[in-house]
Protein backbone atom coordinates (compact mmCIF):
# COMPACT_ATOMS: atom_id res chain seq x y z
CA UNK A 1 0.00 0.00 0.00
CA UNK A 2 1.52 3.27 -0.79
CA UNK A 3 -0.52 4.56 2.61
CA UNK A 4 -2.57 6.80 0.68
CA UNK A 5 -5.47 4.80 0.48
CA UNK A 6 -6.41 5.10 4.02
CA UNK A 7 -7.71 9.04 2.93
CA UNK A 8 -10.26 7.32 -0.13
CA UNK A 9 -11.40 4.75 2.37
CA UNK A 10 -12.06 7.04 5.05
CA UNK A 11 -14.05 9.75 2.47
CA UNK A 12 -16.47 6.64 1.43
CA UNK A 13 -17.03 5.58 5.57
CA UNK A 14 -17.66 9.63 5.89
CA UNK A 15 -19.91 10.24 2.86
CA UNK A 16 -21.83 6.68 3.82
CA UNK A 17 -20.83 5.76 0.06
CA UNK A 18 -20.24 1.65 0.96
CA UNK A 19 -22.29 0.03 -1.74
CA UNK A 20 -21.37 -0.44 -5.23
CA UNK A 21 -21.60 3.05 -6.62
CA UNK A 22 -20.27 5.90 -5.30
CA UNK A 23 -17.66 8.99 -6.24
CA UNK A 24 -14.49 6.57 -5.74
CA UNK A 25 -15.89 4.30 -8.30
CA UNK A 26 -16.88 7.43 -10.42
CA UNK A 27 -13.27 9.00 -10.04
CA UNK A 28 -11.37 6.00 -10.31
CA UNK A 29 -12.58 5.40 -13.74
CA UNK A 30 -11.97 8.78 -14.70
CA UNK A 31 -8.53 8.08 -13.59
CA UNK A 32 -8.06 5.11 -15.62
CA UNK A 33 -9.38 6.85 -18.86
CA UNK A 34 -6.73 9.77 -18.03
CA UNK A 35 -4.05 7.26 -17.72
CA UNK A 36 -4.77 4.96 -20.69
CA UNK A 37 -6.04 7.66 -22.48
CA UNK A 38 -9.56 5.53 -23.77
CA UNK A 39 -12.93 7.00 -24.01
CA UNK A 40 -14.56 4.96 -21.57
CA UNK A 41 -13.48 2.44 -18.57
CA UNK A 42 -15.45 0.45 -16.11
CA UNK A 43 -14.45 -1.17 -12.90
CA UNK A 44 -15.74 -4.35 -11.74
CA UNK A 45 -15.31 -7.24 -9.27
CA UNK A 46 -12.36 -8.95 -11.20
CA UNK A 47 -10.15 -8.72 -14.24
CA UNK A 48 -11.91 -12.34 -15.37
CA UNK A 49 -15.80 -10.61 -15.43
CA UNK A 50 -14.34 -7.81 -17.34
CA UNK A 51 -13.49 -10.96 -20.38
CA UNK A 52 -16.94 -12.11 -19.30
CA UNK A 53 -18.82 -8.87 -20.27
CA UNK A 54 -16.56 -7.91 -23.12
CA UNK A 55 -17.85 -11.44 -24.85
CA UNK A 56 -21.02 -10.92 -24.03
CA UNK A 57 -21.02 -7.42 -25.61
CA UNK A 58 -19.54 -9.03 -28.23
CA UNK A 59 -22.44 -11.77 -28.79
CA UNK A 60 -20.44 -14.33 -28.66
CA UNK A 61 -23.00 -17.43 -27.66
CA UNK A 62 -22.98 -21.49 -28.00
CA UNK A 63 -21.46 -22.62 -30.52
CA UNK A 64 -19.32 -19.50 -31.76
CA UNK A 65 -15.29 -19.95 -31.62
CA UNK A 66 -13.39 -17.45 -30.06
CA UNK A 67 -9.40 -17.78 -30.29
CA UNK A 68 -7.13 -17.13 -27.07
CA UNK A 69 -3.18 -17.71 -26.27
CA UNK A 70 -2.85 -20.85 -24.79
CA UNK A 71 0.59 -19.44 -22.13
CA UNK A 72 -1.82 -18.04 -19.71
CA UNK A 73 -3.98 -18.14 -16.55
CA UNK A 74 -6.96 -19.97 -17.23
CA UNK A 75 -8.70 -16.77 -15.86
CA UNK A 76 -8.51 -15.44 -19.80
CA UNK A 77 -10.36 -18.47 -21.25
CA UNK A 78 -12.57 -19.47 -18.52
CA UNK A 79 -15.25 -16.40 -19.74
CA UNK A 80 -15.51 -18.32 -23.11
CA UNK A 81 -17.01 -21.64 -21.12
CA UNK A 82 -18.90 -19.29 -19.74
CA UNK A 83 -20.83 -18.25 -22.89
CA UNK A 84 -20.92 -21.94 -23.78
CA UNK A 85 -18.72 -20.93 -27.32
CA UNK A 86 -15.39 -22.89 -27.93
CA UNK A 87 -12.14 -21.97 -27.09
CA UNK A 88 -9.50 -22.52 -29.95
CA UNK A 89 -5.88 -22.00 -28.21
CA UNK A 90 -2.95 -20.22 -29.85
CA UNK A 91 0.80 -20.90 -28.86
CA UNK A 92 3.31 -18.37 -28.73
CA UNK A 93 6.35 -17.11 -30.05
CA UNK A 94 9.65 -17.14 -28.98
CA UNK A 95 10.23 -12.50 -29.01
CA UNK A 96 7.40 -11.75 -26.49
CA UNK A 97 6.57 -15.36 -25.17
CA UNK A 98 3.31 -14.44 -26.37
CA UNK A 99 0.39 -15.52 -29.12
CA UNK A 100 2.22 -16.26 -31.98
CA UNK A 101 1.55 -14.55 -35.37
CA UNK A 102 2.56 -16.92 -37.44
CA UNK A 103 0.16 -19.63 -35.64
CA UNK A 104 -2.87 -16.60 -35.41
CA UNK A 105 -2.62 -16.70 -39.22
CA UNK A 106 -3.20 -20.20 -39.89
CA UNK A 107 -6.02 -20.71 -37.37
CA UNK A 108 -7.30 -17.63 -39.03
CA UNK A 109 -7.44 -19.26 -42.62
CA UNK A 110 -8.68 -22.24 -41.70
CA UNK A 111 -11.28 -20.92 -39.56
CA UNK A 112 -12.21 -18.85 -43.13
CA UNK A 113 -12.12 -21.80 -44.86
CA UNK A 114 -14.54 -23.61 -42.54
CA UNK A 115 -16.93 -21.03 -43.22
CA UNK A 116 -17.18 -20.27 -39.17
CA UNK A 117 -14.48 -16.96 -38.10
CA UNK A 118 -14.08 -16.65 -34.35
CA UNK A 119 -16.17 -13.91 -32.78
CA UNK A 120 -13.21 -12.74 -30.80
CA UNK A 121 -9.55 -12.85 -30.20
CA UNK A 122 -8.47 -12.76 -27.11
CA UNK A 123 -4.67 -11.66 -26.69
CA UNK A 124 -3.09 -12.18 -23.54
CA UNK A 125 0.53 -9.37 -22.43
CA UNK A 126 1.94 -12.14 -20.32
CA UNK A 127 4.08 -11.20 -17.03
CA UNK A 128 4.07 -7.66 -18.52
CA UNK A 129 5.45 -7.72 -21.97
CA UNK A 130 2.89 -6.75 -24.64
CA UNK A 131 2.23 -9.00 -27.85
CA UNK A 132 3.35 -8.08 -31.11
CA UNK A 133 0.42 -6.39 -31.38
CA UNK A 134 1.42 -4.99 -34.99
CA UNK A 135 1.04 -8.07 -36.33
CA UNK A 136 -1.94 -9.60 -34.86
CA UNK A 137 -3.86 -6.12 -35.40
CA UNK A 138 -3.30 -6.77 -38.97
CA UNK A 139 -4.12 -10.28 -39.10
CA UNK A 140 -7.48 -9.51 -37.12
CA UNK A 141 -8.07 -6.68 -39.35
CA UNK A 142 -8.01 -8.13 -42.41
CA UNK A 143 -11.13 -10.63 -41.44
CA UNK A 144 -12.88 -8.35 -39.37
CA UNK A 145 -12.27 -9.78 -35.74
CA UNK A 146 -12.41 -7.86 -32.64
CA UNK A 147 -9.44 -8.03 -30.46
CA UNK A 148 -9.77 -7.98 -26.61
CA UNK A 149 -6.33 -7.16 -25.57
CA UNK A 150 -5.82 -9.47 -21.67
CA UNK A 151 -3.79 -6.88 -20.18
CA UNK A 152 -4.05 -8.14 -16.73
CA UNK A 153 -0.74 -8.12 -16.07
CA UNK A 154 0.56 -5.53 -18.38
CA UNK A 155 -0.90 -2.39 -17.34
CA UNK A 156 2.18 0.67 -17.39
CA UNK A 157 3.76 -1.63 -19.99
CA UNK A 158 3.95 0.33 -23.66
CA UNK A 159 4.52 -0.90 -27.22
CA UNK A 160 5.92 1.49 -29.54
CA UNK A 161 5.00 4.77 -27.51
CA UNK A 162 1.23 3.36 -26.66
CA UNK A 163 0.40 1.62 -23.67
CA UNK A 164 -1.24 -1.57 -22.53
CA UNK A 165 -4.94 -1.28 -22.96
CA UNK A 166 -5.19 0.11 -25.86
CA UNK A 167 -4.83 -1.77 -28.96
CA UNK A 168 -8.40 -4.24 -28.43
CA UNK A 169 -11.77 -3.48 -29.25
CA UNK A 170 -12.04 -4.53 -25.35
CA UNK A 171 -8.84 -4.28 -23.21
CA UNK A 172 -9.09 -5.43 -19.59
CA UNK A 173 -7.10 -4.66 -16.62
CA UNK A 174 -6.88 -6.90 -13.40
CA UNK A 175 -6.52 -5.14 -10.29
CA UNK A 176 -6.15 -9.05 -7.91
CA UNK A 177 -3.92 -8.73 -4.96
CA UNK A 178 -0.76 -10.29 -6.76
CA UNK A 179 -0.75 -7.63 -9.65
CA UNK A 180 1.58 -4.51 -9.96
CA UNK A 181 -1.11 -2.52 -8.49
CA UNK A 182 -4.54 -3.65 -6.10
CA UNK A 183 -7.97 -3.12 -5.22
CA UNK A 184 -7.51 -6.18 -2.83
CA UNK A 185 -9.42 -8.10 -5.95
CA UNK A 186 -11.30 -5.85 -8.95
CA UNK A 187 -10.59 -5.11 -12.45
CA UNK A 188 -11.64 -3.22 -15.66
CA UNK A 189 -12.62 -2.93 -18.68
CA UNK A 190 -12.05 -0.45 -21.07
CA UNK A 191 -13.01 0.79 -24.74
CA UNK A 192 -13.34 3.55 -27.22
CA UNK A 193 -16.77 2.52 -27.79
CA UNK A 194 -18.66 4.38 -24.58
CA UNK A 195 -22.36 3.14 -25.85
CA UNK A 196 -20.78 0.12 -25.33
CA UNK A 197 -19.11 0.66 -22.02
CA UNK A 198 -22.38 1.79 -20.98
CA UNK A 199 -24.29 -1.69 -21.80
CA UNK A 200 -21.41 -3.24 -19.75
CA UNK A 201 -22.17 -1.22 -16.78
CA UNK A 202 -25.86 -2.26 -17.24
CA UNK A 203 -25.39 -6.23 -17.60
CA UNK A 204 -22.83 -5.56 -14.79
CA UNK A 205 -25.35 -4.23 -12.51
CA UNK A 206 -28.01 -7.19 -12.35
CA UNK A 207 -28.85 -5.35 -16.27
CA UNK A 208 -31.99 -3.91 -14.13
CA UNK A 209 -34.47 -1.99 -16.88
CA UNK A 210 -35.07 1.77 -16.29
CA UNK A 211 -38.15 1.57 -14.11
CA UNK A 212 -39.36 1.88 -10.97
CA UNK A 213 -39.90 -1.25 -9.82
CA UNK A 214 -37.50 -4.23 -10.75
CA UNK A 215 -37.41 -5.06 -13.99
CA UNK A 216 -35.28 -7.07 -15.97
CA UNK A 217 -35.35 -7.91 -19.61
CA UNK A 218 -31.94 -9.79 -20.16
CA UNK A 219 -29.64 -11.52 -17.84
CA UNK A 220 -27.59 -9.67 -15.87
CA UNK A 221 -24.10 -10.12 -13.76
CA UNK A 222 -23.03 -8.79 -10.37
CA UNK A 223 -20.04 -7.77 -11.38
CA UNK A 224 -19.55 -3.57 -10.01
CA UNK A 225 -16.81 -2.59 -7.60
CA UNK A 226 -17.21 -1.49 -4.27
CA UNK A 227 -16.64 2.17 -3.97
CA UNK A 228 -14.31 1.14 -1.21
CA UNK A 229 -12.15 -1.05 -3.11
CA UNK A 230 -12.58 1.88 -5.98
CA UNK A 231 -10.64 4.07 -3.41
CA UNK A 232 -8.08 1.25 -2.57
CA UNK A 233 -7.59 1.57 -6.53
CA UNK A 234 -7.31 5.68 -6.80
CA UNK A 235 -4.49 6.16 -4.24
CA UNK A 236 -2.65 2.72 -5.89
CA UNK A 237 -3.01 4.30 -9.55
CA UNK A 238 -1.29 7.28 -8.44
CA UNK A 239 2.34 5.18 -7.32
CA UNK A 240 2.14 2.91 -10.49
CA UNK A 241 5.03 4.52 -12.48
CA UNK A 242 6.80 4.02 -8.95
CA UNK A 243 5.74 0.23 -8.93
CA UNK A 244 6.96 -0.15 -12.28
CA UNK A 245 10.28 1.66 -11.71
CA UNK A 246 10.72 -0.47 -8.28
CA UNK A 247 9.67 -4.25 -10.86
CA UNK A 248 12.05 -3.32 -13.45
CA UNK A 249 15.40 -2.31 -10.62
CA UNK A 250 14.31 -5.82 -9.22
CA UNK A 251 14.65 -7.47 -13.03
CA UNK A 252 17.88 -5.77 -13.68
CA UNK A 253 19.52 -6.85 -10.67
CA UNK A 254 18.58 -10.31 -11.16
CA UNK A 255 19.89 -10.15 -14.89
CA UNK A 256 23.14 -8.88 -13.45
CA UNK A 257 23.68 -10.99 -11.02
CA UNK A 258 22.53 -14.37 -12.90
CA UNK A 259 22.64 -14.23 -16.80
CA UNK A 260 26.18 -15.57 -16.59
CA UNK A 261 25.25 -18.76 -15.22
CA UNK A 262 24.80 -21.59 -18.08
CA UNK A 263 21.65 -22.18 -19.71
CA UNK A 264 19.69 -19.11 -18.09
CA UNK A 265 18.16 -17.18 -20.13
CA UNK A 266 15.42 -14.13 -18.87
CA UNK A 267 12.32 -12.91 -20.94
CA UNK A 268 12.92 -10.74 -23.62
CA UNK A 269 11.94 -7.14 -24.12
CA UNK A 270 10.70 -6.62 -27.25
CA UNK A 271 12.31 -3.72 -29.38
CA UNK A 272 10.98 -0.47 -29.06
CA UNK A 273 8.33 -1.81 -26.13
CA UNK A 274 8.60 -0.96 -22.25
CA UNK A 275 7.53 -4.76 -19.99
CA UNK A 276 6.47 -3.45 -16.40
CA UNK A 277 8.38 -6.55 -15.47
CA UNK A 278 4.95 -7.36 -13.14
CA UNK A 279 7.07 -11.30 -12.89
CA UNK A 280 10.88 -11.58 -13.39
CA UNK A 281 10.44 -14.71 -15.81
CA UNK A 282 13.69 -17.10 -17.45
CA UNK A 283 13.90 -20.53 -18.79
CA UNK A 284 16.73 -22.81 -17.60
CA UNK A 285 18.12 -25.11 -20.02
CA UNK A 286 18.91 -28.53 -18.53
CA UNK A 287 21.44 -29.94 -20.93
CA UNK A 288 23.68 -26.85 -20.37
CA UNK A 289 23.28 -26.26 -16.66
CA UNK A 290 22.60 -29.90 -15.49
CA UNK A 291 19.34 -28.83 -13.65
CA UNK A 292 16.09 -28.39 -14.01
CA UNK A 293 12.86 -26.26 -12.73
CA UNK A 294 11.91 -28.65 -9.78
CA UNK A 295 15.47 -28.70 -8.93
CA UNK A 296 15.55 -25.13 -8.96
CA UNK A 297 12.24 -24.77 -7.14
CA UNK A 298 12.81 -27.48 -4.52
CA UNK A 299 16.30 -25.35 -3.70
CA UNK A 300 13.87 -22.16 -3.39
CA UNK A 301 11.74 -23.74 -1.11
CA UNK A 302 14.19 -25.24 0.91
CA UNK A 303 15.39 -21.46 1.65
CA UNK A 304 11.48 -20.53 2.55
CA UNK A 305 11.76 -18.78 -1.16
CA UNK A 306 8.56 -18.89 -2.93
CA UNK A 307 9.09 -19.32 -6.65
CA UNK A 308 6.58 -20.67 -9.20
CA UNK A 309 7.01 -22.27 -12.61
CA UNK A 310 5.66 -20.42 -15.62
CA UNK A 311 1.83 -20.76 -16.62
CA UNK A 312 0.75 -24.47 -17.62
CA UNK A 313 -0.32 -23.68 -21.15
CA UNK A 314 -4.67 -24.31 -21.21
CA UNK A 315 -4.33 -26.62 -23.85
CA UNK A 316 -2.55 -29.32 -21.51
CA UNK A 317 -5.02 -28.12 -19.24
CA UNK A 318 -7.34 -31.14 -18.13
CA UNK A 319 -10.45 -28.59 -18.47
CA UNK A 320 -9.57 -27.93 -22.40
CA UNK A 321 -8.76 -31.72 -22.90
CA UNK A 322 -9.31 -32.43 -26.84
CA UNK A 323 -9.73 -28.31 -27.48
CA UNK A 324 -7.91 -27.44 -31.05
CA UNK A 325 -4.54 -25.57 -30.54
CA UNK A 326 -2.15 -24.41 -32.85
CA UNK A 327 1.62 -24.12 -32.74
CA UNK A 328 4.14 -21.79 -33.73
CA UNK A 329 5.83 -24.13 -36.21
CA UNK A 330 5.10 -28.02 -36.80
CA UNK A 331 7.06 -29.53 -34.03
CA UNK A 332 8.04 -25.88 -32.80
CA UNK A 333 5.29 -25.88 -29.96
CA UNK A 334 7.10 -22.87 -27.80
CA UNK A 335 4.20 -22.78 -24.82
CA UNK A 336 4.67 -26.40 -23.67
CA UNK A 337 8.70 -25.68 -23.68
CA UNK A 338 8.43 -22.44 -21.84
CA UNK A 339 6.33 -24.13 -19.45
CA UNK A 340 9.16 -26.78 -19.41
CA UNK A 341 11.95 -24.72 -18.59
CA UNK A 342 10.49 -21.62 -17.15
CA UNK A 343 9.89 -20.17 -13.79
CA UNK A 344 9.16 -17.28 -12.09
CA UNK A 345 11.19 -15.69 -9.31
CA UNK A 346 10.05 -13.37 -6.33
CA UNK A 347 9.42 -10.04 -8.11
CA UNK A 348 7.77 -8.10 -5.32
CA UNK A 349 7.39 -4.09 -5.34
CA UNK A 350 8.53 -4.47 -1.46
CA UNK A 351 10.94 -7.09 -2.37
CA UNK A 352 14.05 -5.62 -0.03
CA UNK A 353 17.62 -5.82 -1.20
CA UNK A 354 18.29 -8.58 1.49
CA UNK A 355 15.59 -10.57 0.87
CA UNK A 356 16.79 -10.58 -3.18
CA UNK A 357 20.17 -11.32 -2.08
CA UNK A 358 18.59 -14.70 -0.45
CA UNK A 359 17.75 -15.50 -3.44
CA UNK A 360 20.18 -14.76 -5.77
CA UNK A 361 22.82 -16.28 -2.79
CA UNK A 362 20.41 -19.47 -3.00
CA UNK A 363 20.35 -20.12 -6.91
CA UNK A 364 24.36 -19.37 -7.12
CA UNK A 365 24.70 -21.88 -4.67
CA UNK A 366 23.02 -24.50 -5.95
CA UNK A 367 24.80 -23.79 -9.37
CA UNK A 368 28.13 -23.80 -7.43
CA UNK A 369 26.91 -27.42 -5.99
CA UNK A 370 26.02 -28.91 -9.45
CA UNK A 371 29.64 -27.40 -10.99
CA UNK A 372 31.87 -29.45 -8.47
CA UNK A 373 29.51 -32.73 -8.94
CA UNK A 374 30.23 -32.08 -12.69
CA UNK A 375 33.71 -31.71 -12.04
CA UNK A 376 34.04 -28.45 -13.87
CA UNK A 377 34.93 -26.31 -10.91
């Protein structure tokens, strides 16, 4: 907490303001539409019911097909179950570590030829880097699919001088207690399309008719944020550049400190993009450095050093079992080997110095330990 958000809770205990509604909800969307520079933004109860409105704006229904990366949280595809449509996963590419361009394009043709074009695309900025979004605006352009751009855990980040949030028909934002900034657990969604935004807030709010007494013509969602949380969210927009500044020190110091130990390698940063850095990400390549990720983890955790291995791609997921995927390249399937080799390290705003040092001190060890069992030191 940056300790300002004690003044925004306090102003919606004084003003009574404690339901859903209220001038903390009303100014922290304001302040999101400042900072992304969109026409219209609306906070609600999670970054996941933001996906869930923005495909049901989009009338996507049983049966349709709506394309998402596959090197995600199933948070991003769990909204298409929800509309009963099928999920058709992407893998990704080797730049960004996300959706692939060259694989968008041939799920994209075939999906012509078939006679049935997703209603959606959903493109997920994983750990903070954005997509190539060039590419995959250009490929979604030229058959007329909306993009709804997963920036859960990408919002700060920028791609060639724009930021996150603003290259989907729909972007979303995630505002869950583990990402670079909090309402405790909340989200948003946002689009140049305000009519639209505006039928969001409705189906958000039980989609109650205009009436006096309770009326409802569609099916709604209970979906608004608290104009508590909404307060939580003001005084945390405010420090962002300062959370990003404090992710990106804590990325550069574990670059210095590890990338010369064999077969590391951290996620890239694409050209002429700015990555929040929300996770410190690398892959560790076992025939070079004679370990793996559970060794690696199991060293963490023996230190009381959480670390976590990169997302389980969704189409390995159990819950998408038989669901059509595509790769990068025949036999080039780059989510399953990120998944394989990559984890996650403690990336904390409030990570201290000390507390890094741990675990830098921890991983050199256990490099030093494999070296002299090798017999090269």
């Amino acid at each position: 907490m940056s300790g300002e958000e004690i003044k925004y809770i306090q102003d919606a205990f004084n003003t009574n303001w404690i339901a859903p509604l209220g001038p903390n909800v009303d100014g922290f969307e304001k302040d999101i539409i400042d900072y992304i520079g969109a026409n219209g933004a609306l906070v609600v109860s999670s970054g996941t019911a933001a996906i869930h409105l923005a495909l049901s704006l989009l009338n996507v229904t049983k049966g349709d097909k709506v394309f998402c990366s596959s090197l995600t949280f199933v948070a991003s595809a769990n909204p298409i179950i929800y509309q009963g449509a099928e999920p058709i996963f992407i893998d990704s590419e080797p730049d960004t570590w996300n959706m692939s361009p060259k694989a968008l394009e041939r799920a994209l043709h075939d999906s012509y030829l078939e006679g049935t074009l997703p209603k959606a695309v959903i493109v997920v900025n994983l750990y903070g880097q954005v997509a190539k979004m060039d590419e995959i605006q250009s490929l979604c352009s030229r058959y007329n699919i909306p993009i709804i751009e997963d920036a859960a855990e990408s919002l700060g980040s920028t791609y060639k001088g724009r930021v996150s949030g603003t290259f989907g028909h729909f972007s979303i934002f995630s505002f869950n207690g583990n990402k670079i900034i909090t309402t405790s657990g909340g989200g948003a969604l946002v689009s140049n399309n305000t009519e639209l935004i505006q039928r969001a807030r409705f189906l958000a709010t039980q989609a109650r008719d205009q009436a006096r007494h309770y009326q409802h013509s569609v099916a709604g969602y209970n979906y608004r944020m608290s104009n508590i949380l909404a307060g939580v969210g003001r005084a945390q927009l405010q420090v962002l550049e300062e959370r990003i500044e404090a992710r990106r020190r804590i990325f550069q110091r574990y670059f210095e400190e590890l990338k010369d130990l064999p077969g590391l390698t951290f996620m890239p940063e694409l050209a002429n993009t700015r990555s929040n850095r929300w996770l410190t990400a690398l892959t560790i390549k076992e025939e070079e450095s004679n370990l793996s990720v559970n060794n690696l983890l199991d060293a963490l955790e023996e230190e009381n050093i959480e670390a976590r291995p990169v997302w389980k791609p969704l189409h390995l997921q159990p819950l998408f079992k038989g669901v059509r995927y595509y790769p990068n390249e025949e036999n080039n399937h780059v989510a399953e080997r990120l998944f394989e080799t990559g984890i996650c390290l403690p990336s904390g705003s409030n990570l201290s110095f000390d507390d890094q040092s741990r675990v830098i001190s921890c991983i050199k060890k256990l490099f030093y330990k494999v070296a002299c069992r090798e017999g090269i030191l």
